[in-house]
Structure formats: C-alpha cells, structure tokens
Protein backbone atom coordinates (compact mmCIF):
# COMPACT_ATOMS: atom_id res chain seq x y z
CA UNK A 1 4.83 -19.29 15.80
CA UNK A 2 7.33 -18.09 13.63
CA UNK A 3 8.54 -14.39 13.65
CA UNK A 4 7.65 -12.39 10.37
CA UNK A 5 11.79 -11.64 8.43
CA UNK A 6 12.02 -8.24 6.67
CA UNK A 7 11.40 -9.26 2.70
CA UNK A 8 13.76 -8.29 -0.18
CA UNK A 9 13.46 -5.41 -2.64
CA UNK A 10 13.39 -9.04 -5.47
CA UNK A 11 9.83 -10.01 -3.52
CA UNK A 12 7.97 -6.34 -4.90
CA UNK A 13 6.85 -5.93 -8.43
CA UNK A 14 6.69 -1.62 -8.26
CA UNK A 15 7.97 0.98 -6.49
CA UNK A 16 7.06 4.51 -5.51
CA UNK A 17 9.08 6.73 -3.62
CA UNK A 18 7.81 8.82 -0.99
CA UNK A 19 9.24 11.24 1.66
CA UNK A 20 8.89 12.24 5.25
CA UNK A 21 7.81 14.92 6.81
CA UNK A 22 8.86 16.51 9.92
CA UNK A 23 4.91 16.20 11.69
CA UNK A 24 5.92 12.61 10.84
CA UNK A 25 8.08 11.55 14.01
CA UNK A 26 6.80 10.69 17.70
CA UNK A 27 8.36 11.67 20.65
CA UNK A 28 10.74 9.14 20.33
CA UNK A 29 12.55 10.12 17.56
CA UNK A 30 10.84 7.85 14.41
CA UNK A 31 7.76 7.53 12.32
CA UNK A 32 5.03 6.98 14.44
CA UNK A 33 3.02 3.36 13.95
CA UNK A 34 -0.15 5.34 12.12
CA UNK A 35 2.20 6.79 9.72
CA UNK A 36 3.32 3.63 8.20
CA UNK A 37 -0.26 2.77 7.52
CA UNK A 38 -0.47 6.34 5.80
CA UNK A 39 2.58 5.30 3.97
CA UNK A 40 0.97 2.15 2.74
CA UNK A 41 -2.83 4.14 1.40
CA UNK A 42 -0.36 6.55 -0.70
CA UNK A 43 1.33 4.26 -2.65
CA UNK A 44 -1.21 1.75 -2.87
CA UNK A 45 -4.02 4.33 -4.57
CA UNK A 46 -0.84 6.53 -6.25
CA UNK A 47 -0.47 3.50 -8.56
CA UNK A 48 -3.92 2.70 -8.65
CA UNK A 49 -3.89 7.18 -9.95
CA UNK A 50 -1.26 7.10 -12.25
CA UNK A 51 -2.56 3.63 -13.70
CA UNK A 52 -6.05 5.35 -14.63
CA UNK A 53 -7.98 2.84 -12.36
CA UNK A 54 -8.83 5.07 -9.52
CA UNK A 55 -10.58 8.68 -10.11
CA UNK A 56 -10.91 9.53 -6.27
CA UNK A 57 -13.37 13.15 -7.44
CA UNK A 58 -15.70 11.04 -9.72
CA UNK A 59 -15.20 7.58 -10.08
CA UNK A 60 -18.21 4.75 -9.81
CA UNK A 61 -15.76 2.75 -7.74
CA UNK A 62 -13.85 3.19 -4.54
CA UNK A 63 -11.83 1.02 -2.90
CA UNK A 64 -12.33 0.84 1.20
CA UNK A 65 -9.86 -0.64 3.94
CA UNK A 66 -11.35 -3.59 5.42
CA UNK A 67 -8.68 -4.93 6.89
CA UNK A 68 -4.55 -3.99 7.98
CA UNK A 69 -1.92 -5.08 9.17
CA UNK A 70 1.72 -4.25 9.40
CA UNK A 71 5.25 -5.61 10.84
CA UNK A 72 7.62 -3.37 12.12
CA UNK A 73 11.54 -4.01 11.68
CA UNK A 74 13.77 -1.02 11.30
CA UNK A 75 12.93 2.98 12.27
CA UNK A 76 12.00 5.09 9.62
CA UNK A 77 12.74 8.93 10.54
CA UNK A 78 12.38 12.41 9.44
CA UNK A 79 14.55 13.65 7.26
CA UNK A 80 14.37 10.28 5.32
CA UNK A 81 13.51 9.59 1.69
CA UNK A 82 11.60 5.95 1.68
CA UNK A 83 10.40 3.67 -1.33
CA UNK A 84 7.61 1.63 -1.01
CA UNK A 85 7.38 -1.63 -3.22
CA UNK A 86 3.58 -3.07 -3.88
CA UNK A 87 2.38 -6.22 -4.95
CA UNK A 88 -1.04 -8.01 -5.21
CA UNK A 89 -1.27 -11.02 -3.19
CA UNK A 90 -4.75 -11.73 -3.91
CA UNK A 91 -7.28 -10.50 -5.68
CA UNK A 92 -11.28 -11.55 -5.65
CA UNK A 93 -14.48 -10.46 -7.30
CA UNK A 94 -14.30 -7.04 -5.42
CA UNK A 95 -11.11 -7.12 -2.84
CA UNK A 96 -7.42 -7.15 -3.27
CA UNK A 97 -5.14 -7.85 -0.60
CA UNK A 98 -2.01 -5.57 -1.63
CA UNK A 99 0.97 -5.52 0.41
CA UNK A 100 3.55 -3.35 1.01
CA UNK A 101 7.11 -3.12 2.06
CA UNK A 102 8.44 0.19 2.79
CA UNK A 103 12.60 0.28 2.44
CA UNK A 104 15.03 3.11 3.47
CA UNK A 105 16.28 4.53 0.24
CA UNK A 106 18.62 2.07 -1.22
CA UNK A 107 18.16 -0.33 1.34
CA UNK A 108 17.66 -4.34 0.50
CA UNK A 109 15.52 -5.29 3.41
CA UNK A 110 12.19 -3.79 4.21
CA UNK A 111 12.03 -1.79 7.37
CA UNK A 112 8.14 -2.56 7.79
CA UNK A 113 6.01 -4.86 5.72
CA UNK A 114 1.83 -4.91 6.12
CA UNK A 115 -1.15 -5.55 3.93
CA UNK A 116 -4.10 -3.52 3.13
CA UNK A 117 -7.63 -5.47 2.19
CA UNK A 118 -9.77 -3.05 -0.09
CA UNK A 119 -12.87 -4.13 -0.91
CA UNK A 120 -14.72 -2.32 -4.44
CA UNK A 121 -17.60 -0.65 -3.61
CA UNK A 122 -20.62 1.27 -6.17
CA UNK A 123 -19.40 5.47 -4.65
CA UNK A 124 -23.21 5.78 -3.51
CA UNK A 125 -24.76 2.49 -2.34
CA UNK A 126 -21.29 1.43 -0.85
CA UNK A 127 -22.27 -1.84 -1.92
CA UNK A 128 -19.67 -4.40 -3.36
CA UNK A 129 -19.53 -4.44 -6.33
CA UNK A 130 -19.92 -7.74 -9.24
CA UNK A 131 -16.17 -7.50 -10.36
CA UNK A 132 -13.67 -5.73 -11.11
CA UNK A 133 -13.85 -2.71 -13.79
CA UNK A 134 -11.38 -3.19 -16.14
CA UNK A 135 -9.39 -0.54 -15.75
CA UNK A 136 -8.30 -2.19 -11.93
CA UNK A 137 -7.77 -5.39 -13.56
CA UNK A 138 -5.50 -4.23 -16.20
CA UNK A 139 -3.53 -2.07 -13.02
CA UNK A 140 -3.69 -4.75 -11.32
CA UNK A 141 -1.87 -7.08 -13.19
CA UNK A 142 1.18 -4.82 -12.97
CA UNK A 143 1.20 -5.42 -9.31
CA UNK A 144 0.58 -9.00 -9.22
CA UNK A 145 3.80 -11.36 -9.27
C-alpha cells in the first residue's frame, strides 16, 4: 500500500479561509482529529451558502454525511489562521464526494486532506432525491476540476 503525500494548493479549485479557536486544541497541544472533520463541513456547505445552493432554515434539500475520511500530515494549532481548498471529485444523481485539503496560511502542502460523501435528501422524507436541483449543479461546477 502506498502512503497518502500531502497535495498542492495547484490540486484545489476554491478556497475559504477559516480560523481556530482556542476550545480547538487537545491536550497535546494541536487541533484535535474531530476538529478537522468540523473544518471540512464549514467550508464544504460555506460555499455551497454563499453559492445560493444550500438554504440550511428552509431549503427542500439537504445534504447528509454518509461517508469521511481524512489524512493527517502536519499539526494545525490554536492561534492559527487555516485555508481550506475544495474540489468535487465526483458527483452522482444525489451524492458528491468533495474533498478537502486544509493548508496553514500560506503554506504549499496540505497539512490534512479527507473527503466528505453527502448524499441529497427531500428535508422531510429524508429520501434521496432524483437529481440534483440546479442551483447545486451550477455550484458545483465551480468546485469540480
């Protein structure tokens, strides 16, 4: 098996930045592991928010996390200012598999890369649903390499 390499800031189509906080760290002095996967929900729906697909109060649609996964190759810490590049890596009928590197401000290499699956659900049957609106697919294709 080979082991996972950090990826390049060149291998992410956006970028959000996001900060720290100071309830953030573990004992040992960095992020602890469920924060990364915190890290990687923000910016994922963020873009999804600010791209007028997602309406988490009253949209027909929600996305929900079937499936994650993440590598870990540099600490992240409190006080630290991080960006976090997304891209689509696949999308079907009613999932998306984004992923997500999240980089030390400024830095080339990722310090942790994972993947989120969502899969589309109707908000009250929680059933999937037959595609895409097309207000994901047009956000979507700003993600997708």
């Amino acid at each position: 098996m080979t082991r996972p390499q950090p990826d390049a800031r060149s291998a992410y189509q956006r970028f959000l930045p996001l900060t720290t906080r100071w309830m953030d760290n573990d004992v040992y002095g960095h992020l602890n592991n469920v924060v990364y996967y915190s890290l990687f929900d923000t910016a994922v729906n963020s873009l999804l928010i600010d791209a007028g697909a997602l309406d988490i109060h009253a949209g027909e649609v929600i996305g929900l996390v079937v499936e994650t996964h993440c590598n870990f190759f540099e600490s992240l810490a409190f006080p630290q200012r991080i960006e976090a590049g997304v891209r689509v890596a696949h999308q079907g009928r009613s999932s998306v598999r984004y992923e997500i590197g999240l980089f030390a401000e400024g830095a080339e290499l990722c310090a942790a890369r994972g993947h989120f699956v969502h899969v589309y659900v109707d908000r009250d049957s929680r059933r999937p649903v037959a595609e895409l609106p097309a207000a994901y697919l047009q956000a979507l294709k700003i993600l997708t390499p």
